[in-house]
Protein backbone atom coordinates (compact mmCIF):
# COMPACT_ATOMS: atom_id res chain seq x y z
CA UNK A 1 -13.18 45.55 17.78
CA UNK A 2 -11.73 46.15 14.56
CA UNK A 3 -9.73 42.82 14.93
CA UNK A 4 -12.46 40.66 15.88
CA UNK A 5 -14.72 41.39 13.05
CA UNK A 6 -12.15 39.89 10.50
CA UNK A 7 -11.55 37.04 12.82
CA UNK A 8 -15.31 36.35 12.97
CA UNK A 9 -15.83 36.67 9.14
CA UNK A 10 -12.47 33.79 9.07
CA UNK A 11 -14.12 31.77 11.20
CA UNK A 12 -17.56 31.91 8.72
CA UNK A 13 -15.75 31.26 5.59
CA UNK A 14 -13.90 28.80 6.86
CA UNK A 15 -17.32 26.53 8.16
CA UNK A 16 -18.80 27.11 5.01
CA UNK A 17 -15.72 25.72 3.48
CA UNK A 18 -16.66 22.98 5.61
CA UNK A 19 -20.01 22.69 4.48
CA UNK A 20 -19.12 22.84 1.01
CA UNK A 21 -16.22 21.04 0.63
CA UNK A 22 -13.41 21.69 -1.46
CA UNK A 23 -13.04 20.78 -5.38
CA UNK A 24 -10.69 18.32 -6.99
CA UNK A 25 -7.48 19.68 -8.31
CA UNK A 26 -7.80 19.70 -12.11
CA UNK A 27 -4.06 19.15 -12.79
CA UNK A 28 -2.73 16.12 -13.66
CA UNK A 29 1.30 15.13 -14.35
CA UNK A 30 2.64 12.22 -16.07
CA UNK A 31 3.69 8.88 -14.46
CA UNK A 32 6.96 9.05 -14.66
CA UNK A 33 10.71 10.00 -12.83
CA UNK A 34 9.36 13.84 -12.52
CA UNK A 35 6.15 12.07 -10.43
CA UNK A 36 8.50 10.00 -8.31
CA UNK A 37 10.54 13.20 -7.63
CA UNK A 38 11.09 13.88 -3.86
CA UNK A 39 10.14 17.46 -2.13
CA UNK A 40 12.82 19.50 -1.75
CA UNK A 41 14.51 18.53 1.68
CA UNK A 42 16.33 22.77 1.84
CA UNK A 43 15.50 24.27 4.95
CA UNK A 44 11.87 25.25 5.37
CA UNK A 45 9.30 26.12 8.32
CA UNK A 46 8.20 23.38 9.61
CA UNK A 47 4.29 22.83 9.00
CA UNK A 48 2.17 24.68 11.98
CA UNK A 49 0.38 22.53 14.34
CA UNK A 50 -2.78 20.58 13.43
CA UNK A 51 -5.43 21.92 15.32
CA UNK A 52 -8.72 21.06 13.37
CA UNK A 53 -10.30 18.36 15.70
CA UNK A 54 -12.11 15.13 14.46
CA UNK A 55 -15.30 16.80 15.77
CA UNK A 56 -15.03 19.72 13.22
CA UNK A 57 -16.62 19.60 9.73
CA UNK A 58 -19.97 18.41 8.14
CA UNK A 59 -22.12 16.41 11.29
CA UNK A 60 -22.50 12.99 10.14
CA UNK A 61 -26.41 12.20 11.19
CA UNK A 62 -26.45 8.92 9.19
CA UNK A 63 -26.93 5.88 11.27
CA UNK A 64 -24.24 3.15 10.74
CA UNK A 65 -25.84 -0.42 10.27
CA UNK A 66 -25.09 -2.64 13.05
CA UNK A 67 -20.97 -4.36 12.27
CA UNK A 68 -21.66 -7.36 10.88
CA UNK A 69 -20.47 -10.51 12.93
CA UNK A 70 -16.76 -11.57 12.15
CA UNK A 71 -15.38 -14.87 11.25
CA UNK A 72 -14.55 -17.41 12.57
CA UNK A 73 -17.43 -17.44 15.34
CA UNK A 74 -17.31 -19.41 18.65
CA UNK A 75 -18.42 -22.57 16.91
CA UNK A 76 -15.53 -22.84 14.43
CA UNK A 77 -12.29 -24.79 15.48
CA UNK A 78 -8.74 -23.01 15.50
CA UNK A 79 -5.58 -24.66 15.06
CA UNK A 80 -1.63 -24.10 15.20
CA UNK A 81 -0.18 -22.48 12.12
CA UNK A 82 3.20 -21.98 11.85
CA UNK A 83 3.72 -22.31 8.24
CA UNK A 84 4.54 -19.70 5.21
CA UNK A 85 2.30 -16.56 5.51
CA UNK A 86 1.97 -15.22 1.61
CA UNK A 87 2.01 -11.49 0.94
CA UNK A 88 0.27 -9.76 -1.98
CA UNK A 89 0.64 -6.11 -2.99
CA UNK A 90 -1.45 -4.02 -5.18
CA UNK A 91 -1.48 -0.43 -6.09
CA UNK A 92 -5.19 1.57 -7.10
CA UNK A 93 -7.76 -0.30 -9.50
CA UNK A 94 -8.21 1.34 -12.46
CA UNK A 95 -11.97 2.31 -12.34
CA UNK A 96 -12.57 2.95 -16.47
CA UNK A 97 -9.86 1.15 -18.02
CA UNK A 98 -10.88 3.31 -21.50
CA UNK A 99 -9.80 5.89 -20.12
CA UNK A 100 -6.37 4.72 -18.63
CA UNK A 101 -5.56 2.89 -21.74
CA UNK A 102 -6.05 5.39 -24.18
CA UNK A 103 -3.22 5.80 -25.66
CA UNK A 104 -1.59 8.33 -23.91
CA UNK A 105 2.67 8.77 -22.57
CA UNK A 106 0.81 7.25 -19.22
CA UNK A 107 -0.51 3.99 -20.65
CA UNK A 108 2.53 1.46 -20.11
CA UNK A 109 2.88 2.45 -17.06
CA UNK A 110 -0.34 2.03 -15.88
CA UNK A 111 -1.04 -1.10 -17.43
CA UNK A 112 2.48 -2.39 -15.40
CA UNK A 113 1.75 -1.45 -12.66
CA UNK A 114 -2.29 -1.29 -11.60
CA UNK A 115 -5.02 -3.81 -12.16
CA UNK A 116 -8.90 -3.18 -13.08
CA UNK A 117 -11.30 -3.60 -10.50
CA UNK A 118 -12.68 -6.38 -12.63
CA UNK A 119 -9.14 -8.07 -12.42
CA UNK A 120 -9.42 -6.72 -8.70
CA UNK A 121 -12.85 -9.11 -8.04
CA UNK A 122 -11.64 -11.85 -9.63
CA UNK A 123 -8.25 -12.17 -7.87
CA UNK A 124 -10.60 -12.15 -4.57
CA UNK A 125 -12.87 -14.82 -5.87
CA UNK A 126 -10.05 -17.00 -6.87
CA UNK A 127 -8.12 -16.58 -3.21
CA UNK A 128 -10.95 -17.33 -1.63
CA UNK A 129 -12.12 -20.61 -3.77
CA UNK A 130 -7.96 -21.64 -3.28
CA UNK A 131 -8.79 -21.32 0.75
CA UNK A 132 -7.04 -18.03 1.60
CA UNK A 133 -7.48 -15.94 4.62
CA UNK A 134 -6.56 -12.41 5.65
CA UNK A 135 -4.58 -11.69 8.03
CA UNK A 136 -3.20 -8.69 9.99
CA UNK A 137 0.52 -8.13 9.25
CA UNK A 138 1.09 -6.73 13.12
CA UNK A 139 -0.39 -10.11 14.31
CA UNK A 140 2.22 -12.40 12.87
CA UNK A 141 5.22 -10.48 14.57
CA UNK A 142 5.88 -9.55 17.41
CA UNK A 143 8.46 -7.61 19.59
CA UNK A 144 10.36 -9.45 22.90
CA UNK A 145 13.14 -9.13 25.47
CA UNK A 146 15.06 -11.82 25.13
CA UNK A 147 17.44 -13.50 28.18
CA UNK A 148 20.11 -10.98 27.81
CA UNK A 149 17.37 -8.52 28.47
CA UNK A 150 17.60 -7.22 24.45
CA UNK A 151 14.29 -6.56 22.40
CA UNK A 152 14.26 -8.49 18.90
CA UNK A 153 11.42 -9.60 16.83
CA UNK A 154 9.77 -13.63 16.56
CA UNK A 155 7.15 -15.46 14.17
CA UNK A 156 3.98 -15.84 16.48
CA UNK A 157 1.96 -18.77 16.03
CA UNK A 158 -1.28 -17.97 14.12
CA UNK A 159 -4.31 -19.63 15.23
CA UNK A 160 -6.60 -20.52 11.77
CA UNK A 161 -9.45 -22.63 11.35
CA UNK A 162 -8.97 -26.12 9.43
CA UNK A 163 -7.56 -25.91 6.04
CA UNK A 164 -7.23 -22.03 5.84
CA UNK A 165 -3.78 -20.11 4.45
CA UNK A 166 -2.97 -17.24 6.41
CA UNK A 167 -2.60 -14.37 4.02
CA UNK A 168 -1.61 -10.51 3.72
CA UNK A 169 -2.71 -7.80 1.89
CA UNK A 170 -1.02 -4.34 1.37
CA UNK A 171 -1.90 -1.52 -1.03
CA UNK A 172 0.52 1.22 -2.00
CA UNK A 173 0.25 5.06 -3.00
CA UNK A 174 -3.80 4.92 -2.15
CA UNK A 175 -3.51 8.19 -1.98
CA UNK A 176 -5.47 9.50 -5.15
CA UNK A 177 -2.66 11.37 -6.45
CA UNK A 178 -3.29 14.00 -9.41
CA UNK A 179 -2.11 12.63 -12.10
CA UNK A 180 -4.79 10.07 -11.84
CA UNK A 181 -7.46 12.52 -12.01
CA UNK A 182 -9.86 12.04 -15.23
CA UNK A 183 -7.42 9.15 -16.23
CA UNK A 184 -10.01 6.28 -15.09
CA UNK A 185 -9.37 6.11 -11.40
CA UNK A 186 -11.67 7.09 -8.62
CA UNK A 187 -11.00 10.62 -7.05
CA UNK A 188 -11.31 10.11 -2.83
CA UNK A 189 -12.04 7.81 -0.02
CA UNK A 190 -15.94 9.40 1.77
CA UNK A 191 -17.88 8.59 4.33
CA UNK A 192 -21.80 7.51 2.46
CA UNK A 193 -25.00 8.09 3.93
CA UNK A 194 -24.75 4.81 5.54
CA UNK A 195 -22.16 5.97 7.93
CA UNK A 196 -19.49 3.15 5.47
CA UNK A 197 -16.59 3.94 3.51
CA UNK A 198 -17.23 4.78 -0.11
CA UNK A 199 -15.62 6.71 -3.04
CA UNK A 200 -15.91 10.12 -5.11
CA UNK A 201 -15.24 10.40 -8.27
CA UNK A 202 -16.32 11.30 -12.28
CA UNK A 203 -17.33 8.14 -14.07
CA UNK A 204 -16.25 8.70 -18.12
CA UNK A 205 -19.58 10.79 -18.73
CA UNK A 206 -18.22 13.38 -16.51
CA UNK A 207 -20.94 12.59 -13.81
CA UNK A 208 -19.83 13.03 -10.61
CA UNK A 209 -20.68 9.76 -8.78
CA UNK A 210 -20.11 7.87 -5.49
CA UNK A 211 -19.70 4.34 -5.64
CA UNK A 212 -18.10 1.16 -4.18
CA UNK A 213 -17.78 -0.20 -7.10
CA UNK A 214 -14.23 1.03 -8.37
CA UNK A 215 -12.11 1.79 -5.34
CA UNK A 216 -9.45 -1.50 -4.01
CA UNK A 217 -10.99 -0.59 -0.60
CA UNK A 218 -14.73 -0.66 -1.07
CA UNK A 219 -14.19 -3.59 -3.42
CA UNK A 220 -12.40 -6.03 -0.43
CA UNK A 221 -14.82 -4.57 2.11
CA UNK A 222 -18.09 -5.54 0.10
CA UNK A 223 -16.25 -8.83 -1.24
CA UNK A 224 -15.88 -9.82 2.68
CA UNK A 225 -18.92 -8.48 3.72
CA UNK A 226 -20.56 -11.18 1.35
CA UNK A 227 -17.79 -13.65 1.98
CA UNK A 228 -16.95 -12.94 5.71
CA UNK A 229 -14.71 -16.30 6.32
CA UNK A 230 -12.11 -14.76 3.39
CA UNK A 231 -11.20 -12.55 6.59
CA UNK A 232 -9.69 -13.55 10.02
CA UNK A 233 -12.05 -11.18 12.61
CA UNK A 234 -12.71 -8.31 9.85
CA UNK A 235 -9.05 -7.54 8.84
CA UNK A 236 -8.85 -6.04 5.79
CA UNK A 237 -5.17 -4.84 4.52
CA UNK A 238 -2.47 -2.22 5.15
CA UNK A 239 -2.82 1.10 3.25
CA UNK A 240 0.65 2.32 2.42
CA UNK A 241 0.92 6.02 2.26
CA UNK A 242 2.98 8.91 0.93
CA UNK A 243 2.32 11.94 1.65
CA UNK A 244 3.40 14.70 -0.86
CA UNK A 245 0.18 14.82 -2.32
CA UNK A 246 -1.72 13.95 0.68
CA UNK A 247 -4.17 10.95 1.70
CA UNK A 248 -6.61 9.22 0.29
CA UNK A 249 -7.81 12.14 -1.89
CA UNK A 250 -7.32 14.90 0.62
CA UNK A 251 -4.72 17.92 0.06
CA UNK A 252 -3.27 17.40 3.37
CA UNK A 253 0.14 17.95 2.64
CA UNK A 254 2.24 21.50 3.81
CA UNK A 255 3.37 23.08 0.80
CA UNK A 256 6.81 24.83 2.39
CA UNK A 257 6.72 27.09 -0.39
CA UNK A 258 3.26 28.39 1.16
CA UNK A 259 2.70 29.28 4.60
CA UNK A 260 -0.15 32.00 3.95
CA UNK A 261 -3.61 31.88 5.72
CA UNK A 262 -5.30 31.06 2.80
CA UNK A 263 -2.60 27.74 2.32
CA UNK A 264 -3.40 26.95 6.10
CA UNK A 265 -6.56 27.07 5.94
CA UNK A 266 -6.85 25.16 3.12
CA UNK A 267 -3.98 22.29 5.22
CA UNK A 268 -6.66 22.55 7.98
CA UNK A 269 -10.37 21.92 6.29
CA UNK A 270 -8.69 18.69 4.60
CA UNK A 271 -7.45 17.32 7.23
CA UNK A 272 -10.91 18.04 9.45
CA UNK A 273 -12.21 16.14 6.45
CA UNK A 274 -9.66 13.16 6.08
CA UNK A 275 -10.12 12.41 10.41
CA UNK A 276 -13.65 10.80 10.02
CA UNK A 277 -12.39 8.50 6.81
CA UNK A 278 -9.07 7.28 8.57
CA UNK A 279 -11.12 6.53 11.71
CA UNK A 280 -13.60 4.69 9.80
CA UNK A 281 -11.07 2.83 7.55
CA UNK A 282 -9.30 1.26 11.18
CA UNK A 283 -12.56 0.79 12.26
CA UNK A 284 -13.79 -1.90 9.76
CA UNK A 285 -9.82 -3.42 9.74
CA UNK A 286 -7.67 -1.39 7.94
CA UNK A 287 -4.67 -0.50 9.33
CA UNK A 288 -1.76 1.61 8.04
CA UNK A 289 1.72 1.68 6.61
CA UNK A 290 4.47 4.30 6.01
CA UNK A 291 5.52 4.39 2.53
CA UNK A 292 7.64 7.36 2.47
CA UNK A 293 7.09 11.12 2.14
CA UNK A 294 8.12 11.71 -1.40
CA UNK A 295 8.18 8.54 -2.78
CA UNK A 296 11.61 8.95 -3.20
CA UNK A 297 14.33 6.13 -3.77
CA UNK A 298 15.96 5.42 -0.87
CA UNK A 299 19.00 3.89 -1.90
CA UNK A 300 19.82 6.68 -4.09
CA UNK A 301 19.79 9.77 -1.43
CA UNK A 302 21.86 10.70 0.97
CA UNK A 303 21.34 9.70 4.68
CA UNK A 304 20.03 13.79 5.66
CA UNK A 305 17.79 13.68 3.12
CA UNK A 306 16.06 9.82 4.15
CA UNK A 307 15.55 11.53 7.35
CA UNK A 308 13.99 14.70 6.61
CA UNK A 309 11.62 12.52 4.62
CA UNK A 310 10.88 10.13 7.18
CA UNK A 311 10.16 12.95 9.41
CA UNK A 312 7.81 14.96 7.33
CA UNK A 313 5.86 11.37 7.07
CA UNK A 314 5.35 11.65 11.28
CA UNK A 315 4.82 14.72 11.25
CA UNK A 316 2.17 15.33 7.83
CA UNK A 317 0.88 12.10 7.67
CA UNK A 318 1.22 9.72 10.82
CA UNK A 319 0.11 12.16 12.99
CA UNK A 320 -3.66 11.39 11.47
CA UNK A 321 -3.47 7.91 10.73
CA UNK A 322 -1.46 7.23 13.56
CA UNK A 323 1.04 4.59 15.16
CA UNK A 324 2.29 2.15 12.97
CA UNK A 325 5.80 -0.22 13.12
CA UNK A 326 5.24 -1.23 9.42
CA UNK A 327 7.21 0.87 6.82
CA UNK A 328 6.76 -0.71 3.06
CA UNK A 329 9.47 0.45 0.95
CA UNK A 330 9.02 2.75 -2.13
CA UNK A 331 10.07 1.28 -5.30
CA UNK A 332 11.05 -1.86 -3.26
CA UNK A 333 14.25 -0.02 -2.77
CA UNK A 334 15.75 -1.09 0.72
CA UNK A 335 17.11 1.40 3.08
CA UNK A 336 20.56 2.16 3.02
CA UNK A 337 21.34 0.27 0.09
CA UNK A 338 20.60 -3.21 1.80
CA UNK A 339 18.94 -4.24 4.84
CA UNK A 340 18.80 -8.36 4.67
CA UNK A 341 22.92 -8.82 6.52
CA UNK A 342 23.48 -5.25 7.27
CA UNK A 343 21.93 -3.05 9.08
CA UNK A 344 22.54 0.99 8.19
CA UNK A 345 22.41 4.34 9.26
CA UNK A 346 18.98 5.07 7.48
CA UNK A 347 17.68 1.95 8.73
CA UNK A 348 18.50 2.52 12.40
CA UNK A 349 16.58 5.65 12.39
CA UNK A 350 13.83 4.88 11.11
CA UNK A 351 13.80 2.16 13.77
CA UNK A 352 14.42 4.74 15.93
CA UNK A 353 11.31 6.06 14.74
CA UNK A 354 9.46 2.79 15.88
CA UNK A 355 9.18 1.23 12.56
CA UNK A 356 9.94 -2.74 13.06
CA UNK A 357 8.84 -4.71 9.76
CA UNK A 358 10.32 -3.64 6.18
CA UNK A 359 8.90 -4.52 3.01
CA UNK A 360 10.23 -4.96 -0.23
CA UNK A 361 9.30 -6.78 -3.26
CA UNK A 362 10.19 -9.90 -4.09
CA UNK A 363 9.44 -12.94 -6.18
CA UNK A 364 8.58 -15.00 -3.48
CA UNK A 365 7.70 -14.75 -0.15
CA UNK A 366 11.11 -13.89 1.76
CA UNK A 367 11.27 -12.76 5.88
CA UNK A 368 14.40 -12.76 8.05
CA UNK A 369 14.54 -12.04 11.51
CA UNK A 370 17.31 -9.43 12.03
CA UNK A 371 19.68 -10.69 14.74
CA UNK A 372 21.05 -7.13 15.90
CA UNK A 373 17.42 -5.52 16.95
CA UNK A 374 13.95 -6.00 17.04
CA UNK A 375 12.97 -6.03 13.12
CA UNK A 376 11.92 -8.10 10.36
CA UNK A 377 12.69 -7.61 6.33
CA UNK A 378 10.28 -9.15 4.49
CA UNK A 379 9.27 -9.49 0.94
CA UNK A 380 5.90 -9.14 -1.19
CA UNK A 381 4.36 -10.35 -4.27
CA UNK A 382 3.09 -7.72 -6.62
CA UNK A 383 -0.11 -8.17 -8.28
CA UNK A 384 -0.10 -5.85 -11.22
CA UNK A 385 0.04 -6.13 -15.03
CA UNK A 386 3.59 -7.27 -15.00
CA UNK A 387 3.29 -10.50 -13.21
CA UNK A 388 -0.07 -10.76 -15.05
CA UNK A 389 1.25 -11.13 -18.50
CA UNK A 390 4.42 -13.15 -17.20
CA UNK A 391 6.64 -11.47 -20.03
CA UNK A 392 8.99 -9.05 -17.90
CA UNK A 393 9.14 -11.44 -15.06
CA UNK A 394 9.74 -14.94 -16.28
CA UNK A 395 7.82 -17.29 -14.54
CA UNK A 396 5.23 -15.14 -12.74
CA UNK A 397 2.19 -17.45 -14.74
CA UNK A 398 3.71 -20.46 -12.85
CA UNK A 399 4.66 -18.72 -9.43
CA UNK A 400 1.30 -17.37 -9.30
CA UNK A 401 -1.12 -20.38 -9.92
CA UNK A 402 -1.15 -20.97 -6.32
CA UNK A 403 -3.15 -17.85 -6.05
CA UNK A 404 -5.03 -17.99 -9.37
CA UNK A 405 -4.74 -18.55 -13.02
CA UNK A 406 -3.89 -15.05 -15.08
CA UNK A 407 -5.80 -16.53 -17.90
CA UNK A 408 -9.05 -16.22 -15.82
CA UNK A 409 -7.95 -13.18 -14.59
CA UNK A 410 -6.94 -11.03 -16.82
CA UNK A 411 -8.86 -8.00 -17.99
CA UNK A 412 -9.16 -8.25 -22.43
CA UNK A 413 -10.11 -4.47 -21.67
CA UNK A 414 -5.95 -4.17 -21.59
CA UNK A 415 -3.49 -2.78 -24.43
CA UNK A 416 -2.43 -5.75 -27.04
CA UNK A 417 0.82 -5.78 -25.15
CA UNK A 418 1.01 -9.24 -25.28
CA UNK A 419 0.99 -12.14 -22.49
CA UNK A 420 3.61 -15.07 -22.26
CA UNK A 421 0.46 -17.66 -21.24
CA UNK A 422 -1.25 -17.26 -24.45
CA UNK A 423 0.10 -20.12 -25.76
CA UNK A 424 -0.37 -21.97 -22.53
CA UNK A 425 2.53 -21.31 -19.36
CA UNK A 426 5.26 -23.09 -21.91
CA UNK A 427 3.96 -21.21 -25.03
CA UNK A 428 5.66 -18.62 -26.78
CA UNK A 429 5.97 -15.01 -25.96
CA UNK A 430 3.46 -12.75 -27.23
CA UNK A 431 4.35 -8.96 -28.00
CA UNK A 432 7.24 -7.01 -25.88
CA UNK A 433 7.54 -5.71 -22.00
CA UNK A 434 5.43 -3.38 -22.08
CA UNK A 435 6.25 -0.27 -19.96
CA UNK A 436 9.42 1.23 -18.30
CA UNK A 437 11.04 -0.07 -15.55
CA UNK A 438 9.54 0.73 -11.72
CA UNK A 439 12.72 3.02 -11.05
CA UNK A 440 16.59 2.75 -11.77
CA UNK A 441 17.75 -0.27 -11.72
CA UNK A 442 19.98 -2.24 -9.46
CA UNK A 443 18.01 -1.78 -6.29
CA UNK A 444 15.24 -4.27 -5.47
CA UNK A 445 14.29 -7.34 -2.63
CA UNK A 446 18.45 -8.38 -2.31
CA UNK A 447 20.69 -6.15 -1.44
CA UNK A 448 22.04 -6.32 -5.32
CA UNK A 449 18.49 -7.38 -6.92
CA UNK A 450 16.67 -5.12 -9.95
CA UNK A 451 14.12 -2.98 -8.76
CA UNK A 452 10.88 -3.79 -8.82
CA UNK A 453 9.07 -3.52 -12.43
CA UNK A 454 12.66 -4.73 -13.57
CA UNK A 455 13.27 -8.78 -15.20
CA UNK A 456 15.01 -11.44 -12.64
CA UNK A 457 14.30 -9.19 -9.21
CA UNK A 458 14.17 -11.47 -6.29
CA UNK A 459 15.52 -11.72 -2.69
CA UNK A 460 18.30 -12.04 -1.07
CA UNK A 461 21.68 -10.44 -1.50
CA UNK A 462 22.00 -12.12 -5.24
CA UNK A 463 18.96 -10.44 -6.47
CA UNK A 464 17.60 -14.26 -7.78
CA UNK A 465 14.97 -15.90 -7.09
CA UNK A 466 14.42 -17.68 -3.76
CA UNK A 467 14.38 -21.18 -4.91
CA UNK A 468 17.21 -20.80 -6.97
CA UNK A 469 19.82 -19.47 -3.88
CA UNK A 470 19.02 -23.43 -2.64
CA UNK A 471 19.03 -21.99 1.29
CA UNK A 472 18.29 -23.66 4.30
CA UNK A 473 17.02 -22.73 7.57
CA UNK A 474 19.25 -20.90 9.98
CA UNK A 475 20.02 -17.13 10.79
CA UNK A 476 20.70 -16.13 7.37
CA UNK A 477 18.26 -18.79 5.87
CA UNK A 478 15.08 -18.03 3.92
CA UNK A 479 13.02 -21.30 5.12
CA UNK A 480 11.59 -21.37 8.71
CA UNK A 481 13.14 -22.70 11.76
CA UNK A 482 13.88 -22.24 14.92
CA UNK A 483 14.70 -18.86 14.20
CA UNK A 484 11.14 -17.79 12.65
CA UNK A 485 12.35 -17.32 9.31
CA UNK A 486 10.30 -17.25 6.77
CA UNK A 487 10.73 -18.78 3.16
CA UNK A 488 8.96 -20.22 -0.79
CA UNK A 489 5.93 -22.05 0.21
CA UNK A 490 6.59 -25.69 -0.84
């Protein structure tokens, strides 16, 4: 009897813990190599099994409006596409830029690498005026036995309507980390009273708020809720996660330096809290992406250590957002070194793992088939205050106009850092790079490119820009063709 009662009072605390929820962690640590350092990979207890249910937590009694109808509907005409399919990345919108550019040792870095969500709406508005649509990532690949009875990857033909371009989305780290707390950016991904996906946070006030206002998510699902034929049937992006720190605002993470009660317990409620926004989120057409455990540079550790971050990333994180064969690399660092003519160690398990399409960064769009398995390296376009101001990366104002003008879309909320289009896209430059590179460098979309955030990066093994390497199509070619290679729009 004496056991029970302490089990019973457990099992109280822990629903009101529930009920009440748990508050944000105060702490916050600079953007910088010490953030980007990996857990440590020494031999540890593995995290206990999750046993909180989707069922457990606060009931949800709000009543979800009816899903509204997708596009295009049965009146609207598909055709063939088996052209270039662009990629653009983004990181977190910065909520309050006055409060991410104040200043402070973190200010370069996140004017480099994040947009506002001002610069956020009007990227959208100008995609959609250009005649963009989104597009699912797993729907333009696809894995086949071939005649020798092998499984490798192909192109699929996309199906569009009339003078739409297929498009991708994918944001990276959306996972609220601390060092973003009180530094402009929302603070988690909720479910509102309407049964929809919104965000928690403290506006600059110190009010706490939810809104969908300042979060990339709730931003692209109100922008297509208005504007539903920016989307092919609903899809929204891919959500590329860590997991050190957790998802989407939640403290999921095991801390292997913690395995008491209290630390489990804590493991459990917020990941009985995370289920209901990861169900909703693949529900309205987001869908998910590994993007490491640890953030950690891939080219730069040794194969054990790769691995026992992959596996913490099945184990912590995919095991609540589920399956998924896309694995977007952190840093744009490429596994083992170099993945576009050689195929490695690190890269062979995570294929083993039942990853299939790897994404880098690159200055163009940039896909090749691999010819020894079933997968597909692939590059994306970064939308961030680099390629904005077109000083770092020389000729991002011109490789971008397809997309939109930086003039029209850039935020004057920003640091006087300086932008090369001030002048016009031939004018002179204004001001100096403004933050630290995205990493060391030497590693980025080739297999000898800069890493991204560093001058010149591009793809292929010379690390220059597509439509300078003057390729053709062809197994190790960059423009389509028979084989379903991908390359520079024309």
């Amino acid at each position: 009897m004496k056991r029970i009662i302490p089990a019973m009072l457990f099992a109280v605390i822990a629903c009101l813990f529930v009920v009440m929820g748990t508050t944000a962690c105060d702490s916050a640590s600079s953007l910088d190599d010490d953030y980007f350092t990996p857990p440590s990979s020494e031999d540890s207890p593995a995290p206990p099994p999750i046993d909180a249910s989707p069922d457990q937590g606060v009931e949800n009694t709000n009543t979800p409006p009816p899903p509204p109808e997708t596009y295009p509907g049965p009146g609207v005409e598909l055709l063939p596409y088996n052209g270039v399919v662009e990629h653009l990345f983004f990181h977190e919108v910065i909520a309050w830029p006055e409060l991410a550019f104040d200043g402070g040792p973190d200010e370069a870095g996140y004017d480099d690498y994040m947009i506002t969500a001002l610069e956020f709406e009007r990227v959208l508005e100008s995609l959609h005026r250009n005649g963009f649509i989104l597009v699912d990532l797993n729907d333009v690949w696809s894995e086949y036995t071939n005649e020798s009875g092998e499984q490798r990857m192909r192109r699929n033909t996309l199906m569009l309507p009339e003078g739409k371009k297929p498009l991708v989305f994918s944001f990276d780290d959306i996972n609220f980390y601390e060092y973003m707390q009180g530094f402009g950016f929302m603070d988690q991904l909720v479910i509102g009273d309407d049964g929809g996906i919104w965000a928690a946070g403290t506006d600059p006030s110190g009010n706490a708020i939810i809104s969908q206002d300042y979060t990339a998510v709730t931003i692209l699902d109100r922008f297509i809720m208005e504007n539903p034929d920016f989307s092919m049937h609903g899809v929204k992006g891919c959500i590329a996660l860590t997991g050190y720190q957790g998802i989407l605002g939640y403290r999921t993470q095991f801390d292997r330096n913690d395995d008491s009660p209290e630390a489990r317990l804590d493991r459990m409620l917020e990941i009985a809290r995370v289920r209901p926004v990861v169900d909703k989120l693949k529900e309205t057409g987001w869908y998910f992406a590994s993007h490491s455990y640890g953030h950690i540079g891939l080219h730069r550790n040794p194969l054990e250590t790769v691995k026992d971050d992959a596996q913490r990333w099945m184990d912590e994180v995919g095991s609540l957002v589920g399956e998924t064969m896309i694995f977007i690399y952190p840093f744009g660092s490429r596994l083992d070194g170099g993945d576009v003519y050689s195929t490695g160690p690190a890269f062979w398990f995570y294929y083993d793992l039942g990853f299939r399409i790897f994404a880098s960064v690159g200055s163009e769009p940039f896909t090749r088939i691999k010819p020894d398995l079933a997968a597909v390296v692939l590059d994306r376009m970064n939308v961030d205050g680099i390629t904005l101001r077109g000083i770092v990366q020389q000729g991002a104002y011109e490789r971008f106009l397809r997309f939109y003008d930086a003039a029209e879309i850039y935020d004057d909320r920003r640091p006087d850092f300086g932008v090369r289009w001030q002048n016009g896209a031939q004018g002179a430059e204004a001001g100096e790079p403004s933050g630290a590179e995205y990493g060391e460098p030497g590693y980025g979309s080739g297999e000898s490119g800069a890493e991204y955030g560093d001058p010149g990066f591009g793809s292929g093994e010379t690390g220059v820009e597509d439509g300078e390497l003057g390729v053709e199509g062809g197994e190790t070619g960059v423009e389509g063709g028979e084989t379903g290679v991908e390359g520079p729009s024309a």
